[in-house]
N, C-alpha and C. Protein backbone atom coordinates (compact mmCIF):
# COMPACT_ATOMS: atom_id res chain seq x y z
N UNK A 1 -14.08 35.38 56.12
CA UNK A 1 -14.15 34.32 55.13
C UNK A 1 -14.22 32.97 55.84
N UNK A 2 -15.14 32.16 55.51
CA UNK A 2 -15.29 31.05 56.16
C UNK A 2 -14.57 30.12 55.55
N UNK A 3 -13.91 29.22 56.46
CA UNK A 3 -12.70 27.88 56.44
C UNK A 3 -13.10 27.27 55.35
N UNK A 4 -12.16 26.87 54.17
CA UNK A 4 -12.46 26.07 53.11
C UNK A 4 -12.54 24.31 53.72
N UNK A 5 -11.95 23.80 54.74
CA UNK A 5 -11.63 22.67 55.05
C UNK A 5 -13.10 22.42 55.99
N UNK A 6 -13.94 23.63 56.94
CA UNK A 6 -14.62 23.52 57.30
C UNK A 6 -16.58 23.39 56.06
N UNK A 7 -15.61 24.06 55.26
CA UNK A 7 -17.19 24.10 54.11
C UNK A 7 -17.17 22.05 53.50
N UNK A 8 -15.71 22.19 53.34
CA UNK A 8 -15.64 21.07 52.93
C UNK A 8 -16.70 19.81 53.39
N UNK A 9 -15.59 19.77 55.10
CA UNK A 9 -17.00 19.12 55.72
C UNK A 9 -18.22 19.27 56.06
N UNK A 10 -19.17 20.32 56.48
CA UNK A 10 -20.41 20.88 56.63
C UNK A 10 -21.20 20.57 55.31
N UNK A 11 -20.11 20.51 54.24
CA UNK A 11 -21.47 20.14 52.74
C UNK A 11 -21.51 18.10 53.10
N UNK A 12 -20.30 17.70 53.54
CA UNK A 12 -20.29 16.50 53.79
C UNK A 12 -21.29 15.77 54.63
N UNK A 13 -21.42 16.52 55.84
CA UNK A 13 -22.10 16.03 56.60
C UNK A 13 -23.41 16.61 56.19
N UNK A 14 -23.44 17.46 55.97
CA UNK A 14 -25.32 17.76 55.24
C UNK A 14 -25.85 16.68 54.31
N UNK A 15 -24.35 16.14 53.18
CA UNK A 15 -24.99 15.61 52.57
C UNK A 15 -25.58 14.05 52.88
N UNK A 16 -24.62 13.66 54.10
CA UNK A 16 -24.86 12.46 54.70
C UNK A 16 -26.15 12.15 55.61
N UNK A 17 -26.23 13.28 56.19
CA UNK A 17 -28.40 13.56 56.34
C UNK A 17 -28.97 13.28 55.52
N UNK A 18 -29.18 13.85 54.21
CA UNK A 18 -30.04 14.28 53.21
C UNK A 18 -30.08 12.18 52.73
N UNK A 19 -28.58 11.86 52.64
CA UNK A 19 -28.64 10.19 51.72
C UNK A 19 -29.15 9.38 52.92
N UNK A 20 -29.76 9.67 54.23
CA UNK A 20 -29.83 8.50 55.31
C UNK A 20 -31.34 7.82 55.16
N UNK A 21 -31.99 9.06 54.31
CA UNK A 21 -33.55 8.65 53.97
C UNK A 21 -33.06 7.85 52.94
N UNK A 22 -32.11 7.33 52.14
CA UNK A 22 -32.42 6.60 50.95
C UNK A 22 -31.22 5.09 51.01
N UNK A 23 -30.61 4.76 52.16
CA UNK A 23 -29.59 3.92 52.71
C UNK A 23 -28.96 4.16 53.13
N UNK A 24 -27.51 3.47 53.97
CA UNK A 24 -27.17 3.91 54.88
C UNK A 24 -25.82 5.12 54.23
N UNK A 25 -25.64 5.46 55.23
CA UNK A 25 -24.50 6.64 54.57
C UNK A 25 -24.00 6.61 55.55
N UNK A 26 -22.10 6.97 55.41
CA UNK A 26 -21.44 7.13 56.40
C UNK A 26 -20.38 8.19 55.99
N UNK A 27 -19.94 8.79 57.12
CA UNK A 27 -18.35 9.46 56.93
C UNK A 27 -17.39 9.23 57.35
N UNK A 28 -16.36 9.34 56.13
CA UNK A 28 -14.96 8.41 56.41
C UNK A 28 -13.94 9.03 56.05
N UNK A 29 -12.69 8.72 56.40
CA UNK A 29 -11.80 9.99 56.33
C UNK A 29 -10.66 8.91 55.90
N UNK A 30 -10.68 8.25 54.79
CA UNK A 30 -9.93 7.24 53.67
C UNK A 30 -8.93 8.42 52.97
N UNK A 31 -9.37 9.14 52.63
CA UNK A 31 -8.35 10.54 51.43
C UNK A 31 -7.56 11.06 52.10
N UNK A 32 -7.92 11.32 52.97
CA UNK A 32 -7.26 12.62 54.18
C UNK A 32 -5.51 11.89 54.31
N UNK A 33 -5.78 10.09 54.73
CA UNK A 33 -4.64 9.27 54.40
C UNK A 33 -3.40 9.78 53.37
N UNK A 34 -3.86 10.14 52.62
CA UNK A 34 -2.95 11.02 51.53
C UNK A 34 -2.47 12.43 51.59
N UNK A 35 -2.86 13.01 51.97
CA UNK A 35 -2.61 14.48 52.34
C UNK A 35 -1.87 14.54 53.45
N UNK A 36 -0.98 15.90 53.36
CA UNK A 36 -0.10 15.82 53.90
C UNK A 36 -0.84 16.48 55.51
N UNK A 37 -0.28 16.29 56.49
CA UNK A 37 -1.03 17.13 57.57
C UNK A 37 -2.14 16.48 57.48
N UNK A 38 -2.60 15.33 57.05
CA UNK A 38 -4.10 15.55 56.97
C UNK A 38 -4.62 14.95 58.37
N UNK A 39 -5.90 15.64 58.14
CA UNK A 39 -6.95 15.55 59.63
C UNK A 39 -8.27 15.10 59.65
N UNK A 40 -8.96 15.13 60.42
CA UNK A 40 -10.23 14.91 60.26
C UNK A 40 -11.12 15.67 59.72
N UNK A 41 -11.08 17.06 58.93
CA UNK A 41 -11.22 17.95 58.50
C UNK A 41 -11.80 17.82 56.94
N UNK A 42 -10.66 16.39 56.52
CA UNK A 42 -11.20 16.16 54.75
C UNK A 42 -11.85 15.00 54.71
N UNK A 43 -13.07 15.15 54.92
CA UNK A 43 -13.34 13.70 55.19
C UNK A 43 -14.32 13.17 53.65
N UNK A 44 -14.35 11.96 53.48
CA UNK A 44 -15.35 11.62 52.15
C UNK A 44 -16.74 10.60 52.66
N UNK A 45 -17.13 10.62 51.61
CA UNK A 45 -18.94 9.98 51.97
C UNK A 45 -18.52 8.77 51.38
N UNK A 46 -19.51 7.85 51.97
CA UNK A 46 -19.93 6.18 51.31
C UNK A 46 -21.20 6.23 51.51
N UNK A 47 -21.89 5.71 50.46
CA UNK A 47 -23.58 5.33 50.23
C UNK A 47 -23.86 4.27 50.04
N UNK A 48 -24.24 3.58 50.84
CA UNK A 48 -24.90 2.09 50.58
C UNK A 48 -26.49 2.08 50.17
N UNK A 49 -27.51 2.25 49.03
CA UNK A 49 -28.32 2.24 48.77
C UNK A 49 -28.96 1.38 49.60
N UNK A 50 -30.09 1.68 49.83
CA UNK A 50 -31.65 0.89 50.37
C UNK A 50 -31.40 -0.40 49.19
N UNK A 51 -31.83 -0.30 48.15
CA UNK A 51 -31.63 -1.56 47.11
C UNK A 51 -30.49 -2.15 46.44
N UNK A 52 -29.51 -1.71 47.22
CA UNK A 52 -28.29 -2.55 46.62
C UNK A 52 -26.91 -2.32 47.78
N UNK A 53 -27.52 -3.47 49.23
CA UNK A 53 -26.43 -3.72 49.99
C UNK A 53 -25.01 -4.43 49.51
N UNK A 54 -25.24 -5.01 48.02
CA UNK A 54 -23.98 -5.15 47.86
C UNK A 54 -22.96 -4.55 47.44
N UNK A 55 -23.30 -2.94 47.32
CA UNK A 55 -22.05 -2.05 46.42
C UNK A 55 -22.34 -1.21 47.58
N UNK A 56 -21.31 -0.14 47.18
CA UNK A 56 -21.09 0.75 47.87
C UNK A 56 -20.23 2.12 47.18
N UNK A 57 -21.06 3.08 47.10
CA UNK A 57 -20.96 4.40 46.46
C UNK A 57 -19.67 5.37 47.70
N UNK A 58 -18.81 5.27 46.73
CA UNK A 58 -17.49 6.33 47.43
C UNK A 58 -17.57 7.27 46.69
N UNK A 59 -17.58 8.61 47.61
CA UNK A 59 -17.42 9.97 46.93
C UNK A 59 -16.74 10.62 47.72
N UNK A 60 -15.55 11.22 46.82
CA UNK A 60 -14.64 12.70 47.78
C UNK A 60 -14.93 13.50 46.95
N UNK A 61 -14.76 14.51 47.89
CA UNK A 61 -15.31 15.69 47.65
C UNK A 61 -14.42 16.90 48.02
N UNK A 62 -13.64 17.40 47.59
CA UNK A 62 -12.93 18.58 47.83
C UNK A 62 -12.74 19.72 46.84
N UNK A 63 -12.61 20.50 47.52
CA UNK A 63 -12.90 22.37 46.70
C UNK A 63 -11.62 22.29 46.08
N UNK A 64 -11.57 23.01 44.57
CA UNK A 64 -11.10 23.54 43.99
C UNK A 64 -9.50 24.37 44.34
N UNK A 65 -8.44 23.64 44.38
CA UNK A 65 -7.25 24.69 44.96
C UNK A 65 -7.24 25.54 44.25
N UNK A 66 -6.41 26.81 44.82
CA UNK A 66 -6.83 28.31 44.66
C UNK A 66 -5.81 28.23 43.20
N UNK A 67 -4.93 27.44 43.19
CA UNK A 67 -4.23 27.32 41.67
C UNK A 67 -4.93 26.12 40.78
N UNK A 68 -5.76 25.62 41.29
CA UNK A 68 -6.36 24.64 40.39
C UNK A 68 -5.73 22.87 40.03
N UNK A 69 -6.48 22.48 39.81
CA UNK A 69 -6.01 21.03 39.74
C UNK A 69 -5.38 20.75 38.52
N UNK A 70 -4.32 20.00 39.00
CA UNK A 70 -3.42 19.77 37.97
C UNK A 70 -3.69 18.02 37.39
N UNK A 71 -2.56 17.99 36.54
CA UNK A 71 -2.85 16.47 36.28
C UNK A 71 -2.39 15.65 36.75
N UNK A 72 -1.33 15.70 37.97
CA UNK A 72 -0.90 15.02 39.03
C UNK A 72 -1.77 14.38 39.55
N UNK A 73 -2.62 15.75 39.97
CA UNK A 73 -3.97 15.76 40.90
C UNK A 73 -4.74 14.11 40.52
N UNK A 74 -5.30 14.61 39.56
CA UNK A 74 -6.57 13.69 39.02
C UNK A 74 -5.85 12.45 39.02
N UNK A 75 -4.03 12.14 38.62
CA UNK A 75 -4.13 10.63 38.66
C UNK A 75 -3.57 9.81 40.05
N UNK A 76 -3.28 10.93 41.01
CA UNK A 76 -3.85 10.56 42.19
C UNK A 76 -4.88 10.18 42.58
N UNK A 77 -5.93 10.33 42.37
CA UNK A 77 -6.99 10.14 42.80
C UNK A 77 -7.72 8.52 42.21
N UNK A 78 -6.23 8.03 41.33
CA UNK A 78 -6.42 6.52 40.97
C UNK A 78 -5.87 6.14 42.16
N UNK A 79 -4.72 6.12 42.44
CA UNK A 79 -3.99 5.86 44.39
C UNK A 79 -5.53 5.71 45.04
N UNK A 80 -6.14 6.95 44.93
CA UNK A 80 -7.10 6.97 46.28
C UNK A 80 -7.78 5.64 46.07
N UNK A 81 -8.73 5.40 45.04
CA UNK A 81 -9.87 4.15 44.32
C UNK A 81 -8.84 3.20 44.80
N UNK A 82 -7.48 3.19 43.95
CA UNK A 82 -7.21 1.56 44.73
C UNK A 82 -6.82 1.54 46.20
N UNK A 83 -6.84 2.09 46.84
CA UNK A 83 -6.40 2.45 47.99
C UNK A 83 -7.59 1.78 49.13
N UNK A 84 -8.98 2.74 48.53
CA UNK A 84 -10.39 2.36 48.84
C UNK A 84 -11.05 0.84 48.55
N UNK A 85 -10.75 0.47 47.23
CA UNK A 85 -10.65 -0.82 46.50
C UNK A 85 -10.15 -1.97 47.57
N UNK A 86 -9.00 -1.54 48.37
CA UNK A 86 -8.05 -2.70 48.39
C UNK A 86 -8.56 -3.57 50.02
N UNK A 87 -8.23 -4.75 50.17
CA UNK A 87 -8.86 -5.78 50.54
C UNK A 87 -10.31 -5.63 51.29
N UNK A 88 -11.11 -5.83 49.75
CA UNK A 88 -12.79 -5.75 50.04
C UNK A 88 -13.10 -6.39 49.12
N UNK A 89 -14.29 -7.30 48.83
CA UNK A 89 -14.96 -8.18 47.90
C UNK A 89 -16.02 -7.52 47.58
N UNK A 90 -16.69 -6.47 48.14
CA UNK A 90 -17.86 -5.34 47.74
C UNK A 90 -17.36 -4.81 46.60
N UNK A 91 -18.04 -4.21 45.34
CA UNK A 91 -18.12 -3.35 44.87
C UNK A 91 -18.65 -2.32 44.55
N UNK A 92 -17.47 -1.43 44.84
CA UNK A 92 -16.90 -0.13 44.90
C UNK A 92 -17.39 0.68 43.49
N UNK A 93 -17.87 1.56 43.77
CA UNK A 93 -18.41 2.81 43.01
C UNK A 93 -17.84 4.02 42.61
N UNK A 94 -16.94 4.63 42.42
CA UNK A 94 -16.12 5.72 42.76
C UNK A 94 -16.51 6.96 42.40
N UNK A 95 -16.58 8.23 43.00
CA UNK A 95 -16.67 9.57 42.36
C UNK A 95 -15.66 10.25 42.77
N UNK A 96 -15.58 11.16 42.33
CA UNK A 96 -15.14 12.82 42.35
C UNK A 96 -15.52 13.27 41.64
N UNK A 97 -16.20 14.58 43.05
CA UNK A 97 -16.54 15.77 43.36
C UNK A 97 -16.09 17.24 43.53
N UNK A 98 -16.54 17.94 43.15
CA UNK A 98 -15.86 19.43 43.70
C UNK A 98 -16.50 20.59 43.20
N UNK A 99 -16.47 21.55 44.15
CA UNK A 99 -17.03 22.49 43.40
C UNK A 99 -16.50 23.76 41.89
N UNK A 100 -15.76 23.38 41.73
CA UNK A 100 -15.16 24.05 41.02
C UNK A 100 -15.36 23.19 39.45
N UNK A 101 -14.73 24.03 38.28
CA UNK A 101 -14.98 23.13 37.20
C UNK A 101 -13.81 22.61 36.53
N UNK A 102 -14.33 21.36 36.13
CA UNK A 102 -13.11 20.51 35.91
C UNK A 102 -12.68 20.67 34.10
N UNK A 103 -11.54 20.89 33.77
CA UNK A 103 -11.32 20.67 32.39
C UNK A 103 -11.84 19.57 31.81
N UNK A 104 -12.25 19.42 30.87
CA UNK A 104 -12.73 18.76 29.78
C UNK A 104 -11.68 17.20 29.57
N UNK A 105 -10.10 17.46 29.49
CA UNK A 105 -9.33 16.92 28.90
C UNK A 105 -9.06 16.02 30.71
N UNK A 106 -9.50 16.39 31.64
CA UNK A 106 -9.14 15.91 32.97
C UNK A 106 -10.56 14.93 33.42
N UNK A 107 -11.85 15.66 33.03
CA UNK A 107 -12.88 15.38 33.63
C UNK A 107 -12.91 13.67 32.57
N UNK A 108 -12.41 13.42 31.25
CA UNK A 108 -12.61 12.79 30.48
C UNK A 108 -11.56 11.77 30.85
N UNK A 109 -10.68 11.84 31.49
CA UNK A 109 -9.69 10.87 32.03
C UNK A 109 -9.81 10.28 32.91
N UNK A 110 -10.64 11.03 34.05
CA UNK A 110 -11.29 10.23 35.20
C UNK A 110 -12.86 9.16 35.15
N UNK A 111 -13.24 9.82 33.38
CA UNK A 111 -14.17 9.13 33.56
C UNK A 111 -13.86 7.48 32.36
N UNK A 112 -12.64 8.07 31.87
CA UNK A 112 -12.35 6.58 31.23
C UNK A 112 -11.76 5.30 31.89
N UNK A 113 -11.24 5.96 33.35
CA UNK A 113 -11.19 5.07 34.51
C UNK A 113 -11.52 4.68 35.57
N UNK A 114 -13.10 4.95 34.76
CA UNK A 114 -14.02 4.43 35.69
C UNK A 114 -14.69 5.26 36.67
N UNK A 115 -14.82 6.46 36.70
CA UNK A 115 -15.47 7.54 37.88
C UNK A 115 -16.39 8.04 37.66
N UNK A 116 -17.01 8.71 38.18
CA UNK A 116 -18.47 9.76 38.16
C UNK A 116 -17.40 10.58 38.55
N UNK A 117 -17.86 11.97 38.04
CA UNK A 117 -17.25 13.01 38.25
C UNK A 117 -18.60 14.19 38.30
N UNK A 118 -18.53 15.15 39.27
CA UNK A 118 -19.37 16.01 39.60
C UNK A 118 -18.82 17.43 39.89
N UNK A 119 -18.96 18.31 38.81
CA UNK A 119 -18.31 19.52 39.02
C UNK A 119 -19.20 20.74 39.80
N UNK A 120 -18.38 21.58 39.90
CA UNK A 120 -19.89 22.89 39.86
C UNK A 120 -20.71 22.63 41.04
N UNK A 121 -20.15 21.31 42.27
CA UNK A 121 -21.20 21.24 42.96
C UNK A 121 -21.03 22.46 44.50
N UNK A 122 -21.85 22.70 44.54
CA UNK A 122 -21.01 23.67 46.12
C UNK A 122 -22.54 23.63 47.01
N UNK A 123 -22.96 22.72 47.07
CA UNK A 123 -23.63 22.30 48.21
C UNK A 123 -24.22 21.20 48.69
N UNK A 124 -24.86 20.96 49.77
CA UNK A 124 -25.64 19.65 50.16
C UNK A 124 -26.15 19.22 49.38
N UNK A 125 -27.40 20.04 48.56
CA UNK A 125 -28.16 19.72 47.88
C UNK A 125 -27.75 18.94 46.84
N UNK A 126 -26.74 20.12 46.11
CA UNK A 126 -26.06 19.35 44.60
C UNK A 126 -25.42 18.26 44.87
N UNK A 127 -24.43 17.79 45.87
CA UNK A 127 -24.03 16.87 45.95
C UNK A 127 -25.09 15.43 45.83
N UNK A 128 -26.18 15.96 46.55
CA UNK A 128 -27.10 14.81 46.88
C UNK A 128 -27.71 14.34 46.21
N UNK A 129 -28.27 15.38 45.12
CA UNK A 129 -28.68 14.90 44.09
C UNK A 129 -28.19 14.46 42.90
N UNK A 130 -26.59 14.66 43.17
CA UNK A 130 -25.84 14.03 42.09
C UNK A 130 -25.74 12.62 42.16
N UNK A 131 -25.53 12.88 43.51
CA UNK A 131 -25.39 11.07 43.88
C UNK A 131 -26.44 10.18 44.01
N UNK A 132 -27.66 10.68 44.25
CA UNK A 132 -28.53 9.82 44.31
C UNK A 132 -28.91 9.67 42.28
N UNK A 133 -28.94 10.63 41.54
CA UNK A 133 -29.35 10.13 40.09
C UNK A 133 -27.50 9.25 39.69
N UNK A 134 -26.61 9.48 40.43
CA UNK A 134 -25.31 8.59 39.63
C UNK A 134 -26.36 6.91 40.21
N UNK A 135 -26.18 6.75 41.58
CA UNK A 135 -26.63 5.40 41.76
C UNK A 135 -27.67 4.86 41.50
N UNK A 136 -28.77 5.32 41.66
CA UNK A 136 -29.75 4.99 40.86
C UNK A 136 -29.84 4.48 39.34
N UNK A 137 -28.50 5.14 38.34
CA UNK A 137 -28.01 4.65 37.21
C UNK A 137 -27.14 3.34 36.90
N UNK A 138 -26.47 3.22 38.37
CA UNK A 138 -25.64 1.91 38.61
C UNK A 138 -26.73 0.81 39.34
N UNK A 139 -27.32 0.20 39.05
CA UNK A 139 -28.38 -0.45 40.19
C UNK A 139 -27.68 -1.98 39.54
């Protein structure tokens, strides 16, 4: 069975190829800050579009725990945004990602504070093309 922490990153870094044809993209390991043990292992994407150097698209991306996300979970992941947010005059874009599927009553909470949320994704591809039709919608 192949490493969940290793799929994690390998869809990361695929997907950071795939966004370099369309602005710059980088990988950054901002979340990992939160986790306990954490390593270079959980790392998240930033997209700076070709047509809009002044924002900047943050996406983490992590798999589905084997008990599932709770609602702790998701309002952590306000910590993370202001965390990411905090002393920068750019604006910040925020997602979460994962492959797994998100409840209805969770996916709808993250998006009333402000997120893109992308379920169901479990590869380069999906990721990439999620993100390139989210920003393309934010221009």
């Amino acid at each position: 069975m192949e490493d969940l922490f290793y799929s994690e990153l390998s869809i990361i870094q695929e997907t950071k190829k795939l966004l370099e044809a369309h602005g710059e993209s980088e990988i950054v390991y901002v979340t990992a800050e939160f986790a306990p043990f954490s390593n270079q292992q959980r790392p998240d994407l930033q997209f700076t579009p070709n047509y809009a150097d002044d924002k900047v698209f943050f996406i983490e991306y992590k798999f589905k725990p084997a008990n599932g996300f709770d609602e702790n979970y998701f309002k952590s992941i306000l910590e993370h945004r202001e965390f990411v947010q905090e002393d920068t005059d750019i604006e910040i874009k925020y997602a979460f990602a994962t492959n797994g599927r998100i409840e209805e009553k969770s996916q709808q909470f993250l998006v009333n504070n402000g997120f893109a949320v992308f379920s169901k994704v479990r590869s380069a591809n999906e990721l990439f093309n999620s993100i390139i039709e989210w920003s393309n919608l934010n221009p």
